[in-house]
N, C-alpha and C. Protein backbone atom coordinates (compact mmCIF):
# COMPACT_ATOMS: atom_id res chain seq x y z
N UNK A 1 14.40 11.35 -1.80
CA UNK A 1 14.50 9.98 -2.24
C UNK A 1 13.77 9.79 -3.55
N UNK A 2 13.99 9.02 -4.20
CA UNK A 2 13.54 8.28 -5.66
C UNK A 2 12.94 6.43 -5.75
N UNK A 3 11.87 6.85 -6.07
CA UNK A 3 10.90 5.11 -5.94
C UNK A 3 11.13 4.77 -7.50
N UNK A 4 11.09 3.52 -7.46
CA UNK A 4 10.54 3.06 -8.74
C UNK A 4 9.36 1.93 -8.55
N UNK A 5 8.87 1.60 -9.59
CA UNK A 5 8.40 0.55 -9.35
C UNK A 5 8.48 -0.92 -9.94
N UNK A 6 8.92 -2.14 -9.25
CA UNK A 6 8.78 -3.40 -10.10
C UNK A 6 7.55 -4.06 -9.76
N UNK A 7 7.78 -5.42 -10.67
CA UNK A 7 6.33 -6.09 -11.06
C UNK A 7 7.05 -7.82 -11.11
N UNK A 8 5.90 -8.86 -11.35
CA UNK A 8 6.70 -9.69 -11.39
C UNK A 8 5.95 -10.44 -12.63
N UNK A 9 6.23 -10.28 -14.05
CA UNK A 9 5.27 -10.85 -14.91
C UNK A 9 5.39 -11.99 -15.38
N UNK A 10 6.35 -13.12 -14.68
CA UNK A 10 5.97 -14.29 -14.90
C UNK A 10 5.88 -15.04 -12.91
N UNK A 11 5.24 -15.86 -12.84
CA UNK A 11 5.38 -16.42 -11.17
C UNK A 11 7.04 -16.99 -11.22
N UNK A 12 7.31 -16.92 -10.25
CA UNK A 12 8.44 -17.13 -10.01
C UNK A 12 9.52 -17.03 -10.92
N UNK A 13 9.84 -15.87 -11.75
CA UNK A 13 10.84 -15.57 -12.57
C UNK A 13 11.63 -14.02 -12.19
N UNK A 14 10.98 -14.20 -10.77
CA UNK A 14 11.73 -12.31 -10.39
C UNK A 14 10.93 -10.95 -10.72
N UNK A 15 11.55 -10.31 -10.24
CA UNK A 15 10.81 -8.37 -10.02
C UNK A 15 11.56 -8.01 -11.46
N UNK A 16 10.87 -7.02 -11.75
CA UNK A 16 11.38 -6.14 -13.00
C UNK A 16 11.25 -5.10 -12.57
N UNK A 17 11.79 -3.90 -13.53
CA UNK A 17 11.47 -2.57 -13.29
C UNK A 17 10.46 -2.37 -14.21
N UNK A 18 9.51 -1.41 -13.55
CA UNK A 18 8.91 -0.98 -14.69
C UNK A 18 9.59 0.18 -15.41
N UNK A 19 9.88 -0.09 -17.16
CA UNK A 19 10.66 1.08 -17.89
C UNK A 19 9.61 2.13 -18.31
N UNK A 20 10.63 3.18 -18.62
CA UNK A 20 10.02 4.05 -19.20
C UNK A 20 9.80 3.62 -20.72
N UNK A 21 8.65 3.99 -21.15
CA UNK A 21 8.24 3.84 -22.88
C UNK A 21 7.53 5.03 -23.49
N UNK A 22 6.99 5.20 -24.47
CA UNK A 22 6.70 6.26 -24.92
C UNK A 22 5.19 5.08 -25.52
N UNK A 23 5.34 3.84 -25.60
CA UNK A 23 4.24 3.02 -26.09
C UNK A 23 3.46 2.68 -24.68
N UNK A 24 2.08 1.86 -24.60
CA UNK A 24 1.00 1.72 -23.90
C UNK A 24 1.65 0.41 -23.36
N UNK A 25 2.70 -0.59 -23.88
CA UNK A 25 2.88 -1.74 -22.92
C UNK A 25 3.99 -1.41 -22.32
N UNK A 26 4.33 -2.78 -21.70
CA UNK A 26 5.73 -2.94 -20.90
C UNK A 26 6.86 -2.99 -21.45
N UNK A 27 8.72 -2.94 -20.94
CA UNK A 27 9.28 -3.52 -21.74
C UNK A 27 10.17 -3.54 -20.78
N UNK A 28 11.32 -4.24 -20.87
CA UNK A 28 12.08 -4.72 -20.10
C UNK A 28 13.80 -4.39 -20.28
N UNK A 29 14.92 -4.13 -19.35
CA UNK A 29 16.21 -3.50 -20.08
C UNK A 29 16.23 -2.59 -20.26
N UNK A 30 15.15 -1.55 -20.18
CA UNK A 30 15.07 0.18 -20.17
C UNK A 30 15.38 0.55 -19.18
N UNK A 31 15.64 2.13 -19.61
CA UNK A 31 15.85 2.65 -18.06
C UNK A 31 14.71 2.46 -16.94
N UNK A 32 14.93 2.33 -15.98
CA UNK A 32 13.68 2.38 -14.69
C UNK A 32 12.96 3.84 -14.36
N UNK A 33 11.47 3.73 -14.74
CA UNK A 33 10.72 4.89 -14.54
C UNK A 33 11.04 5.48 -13.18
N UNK A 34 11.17 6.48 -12.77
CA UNK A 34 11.55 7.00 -11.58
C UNK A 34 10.66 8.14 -10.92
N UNK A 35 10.51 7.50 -9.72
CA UNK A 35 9.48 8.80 -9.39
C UNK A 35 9.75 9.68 -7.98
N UNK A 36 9.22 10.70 -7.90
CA UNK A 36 10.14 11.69 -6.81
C UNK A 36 9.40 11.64 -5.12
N UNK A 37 8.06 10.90 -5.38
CA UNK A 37 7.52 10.72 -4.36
C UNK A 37 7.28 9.28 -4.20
N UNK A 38 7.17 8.92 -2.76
CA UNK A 38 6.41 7.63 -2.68
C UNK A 38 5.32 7.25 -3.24
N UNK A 39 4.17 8.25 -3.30
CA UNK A 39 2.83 8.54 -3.32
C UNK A 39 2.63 8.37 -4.64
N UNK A 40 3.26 8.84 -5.81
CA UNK A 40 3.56 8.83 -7.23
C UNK A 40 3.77 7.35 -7.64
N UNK A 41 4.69 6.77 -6.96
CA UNK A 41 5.01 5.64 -7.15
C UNK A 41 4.08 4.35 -6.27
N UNK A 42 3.67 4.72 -5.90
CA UNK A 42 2.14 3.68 -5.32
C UNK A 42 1.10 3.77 -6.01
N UNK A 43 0.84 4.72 -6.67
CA UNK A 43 -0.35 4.77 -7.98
C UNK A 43 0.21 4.39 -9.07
N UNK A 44 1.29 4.27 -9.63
CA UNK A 44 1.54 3.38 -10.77
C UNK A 44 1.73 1.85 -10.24
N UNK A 45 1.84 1.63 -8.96
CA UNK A 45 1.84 0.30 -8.46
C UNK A 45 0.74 -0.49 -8.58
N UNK A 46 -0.58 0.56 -8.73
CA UNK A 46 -1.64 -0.34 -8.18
C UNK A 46 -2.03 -0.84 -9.85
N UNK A 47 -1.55 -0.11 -10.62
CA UNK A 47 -2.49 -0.60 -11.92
C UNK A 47 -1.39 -2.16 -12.64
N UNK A 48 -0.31 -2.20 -11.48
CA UNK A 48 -0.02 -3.75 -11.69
C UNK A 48 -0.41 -4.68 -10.50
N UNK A 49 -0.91 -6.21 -10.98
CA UNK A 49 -1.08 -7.07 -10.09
C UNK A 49 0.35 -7.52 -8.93
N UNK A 50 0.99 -7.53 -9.66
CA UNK A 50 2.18 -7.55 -8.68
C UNK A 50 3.03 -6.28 -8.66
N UNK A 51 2.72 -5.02 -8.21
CA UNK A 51 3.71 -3.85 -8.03
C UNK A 51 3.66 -3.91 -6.97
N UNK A 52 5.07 -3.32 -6.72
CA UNK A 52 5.68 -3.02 -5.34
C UNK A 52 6.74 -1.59 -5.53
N UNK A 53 6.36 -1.06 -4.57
CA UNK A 53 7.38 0.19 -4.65
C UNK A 53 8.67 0.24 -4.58
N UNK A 54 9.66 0.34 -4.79
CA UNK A 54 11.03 0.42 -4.14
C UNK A 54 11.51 1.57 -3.91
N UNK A 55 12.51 1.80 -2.88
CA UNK A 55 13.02 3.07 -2.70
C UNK A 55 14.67 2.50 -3.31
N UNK A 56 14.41 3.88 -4.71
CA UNK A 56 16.25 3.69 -5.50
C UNK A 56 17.14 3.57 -4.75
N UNK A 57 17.45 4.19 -3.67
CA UNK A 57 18.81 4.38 -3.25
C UNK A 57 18.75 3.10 -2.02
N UNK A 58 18.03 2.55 -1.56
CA UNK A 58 18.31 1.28 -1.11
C UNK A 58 18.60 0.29 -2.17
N UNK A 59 17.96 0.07 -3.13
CA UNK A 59 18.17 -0.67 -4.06
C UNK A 59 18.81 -0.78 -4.16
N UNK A 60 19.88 0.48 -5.06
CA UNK A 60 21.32 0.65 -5.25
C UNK A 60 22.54 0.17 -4.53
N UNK A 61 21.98 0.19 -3.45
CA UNK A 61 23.13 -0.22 -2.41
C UNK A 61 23.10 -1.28 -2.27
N UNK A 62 21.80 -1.98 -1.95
CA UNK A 62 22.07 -3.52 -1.76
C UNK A 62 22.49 -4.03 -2.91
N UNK A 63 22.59 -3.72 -4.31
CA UNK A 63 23.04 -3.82 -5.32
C UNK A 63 24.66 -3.97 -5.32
N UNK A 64 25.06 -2.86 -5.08
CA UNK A 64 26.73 -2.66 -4.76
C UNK A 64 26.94 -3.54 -3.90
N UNK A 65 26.74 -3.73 -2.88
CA UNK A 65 27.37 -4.65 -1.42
C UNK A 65 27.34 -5.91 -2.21
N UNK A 66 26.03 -6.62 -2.42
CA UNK A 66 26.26 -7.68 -3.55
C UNK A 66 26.83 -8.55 -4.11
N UNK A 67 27.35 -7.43 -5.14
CA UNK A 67 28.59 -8.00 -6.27
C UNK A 67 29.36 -7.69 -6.17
């Protein structure tokens, strides 16, 4: 399985992904950082106030069914 992680950086405006960057902030519309463990992806969780882990391939799906 594959985690990513979102965040929510305004209150009530929704989860983001966190992207990949090559810079020290955030950015948004990038690809989604992806990580191969849960464990990987719970330590980049904690250094946001609102992270939460997701597992990709649920995502994905509830994504598809969806729309």
């Amino acid at each position: 399985m594959k985690y990513a992680v979102m965040f929510e950086p305004f209150p009530m405006e929704g989860y983001e992904y966190i992207c990949k960057t090559d810079e020290g902030s955030w950015r948004t519309n990038g690809n989604p950082r992806v990580f191969n463990t849960e464990k990987e992806a719970k330590v980049e969780a904690k250094k946001w106030n609102t992270g939460i882990v997701v597992n990709m391939e649920e995502t994905l799906k509830w994504i598809w069914v969806h729309n």
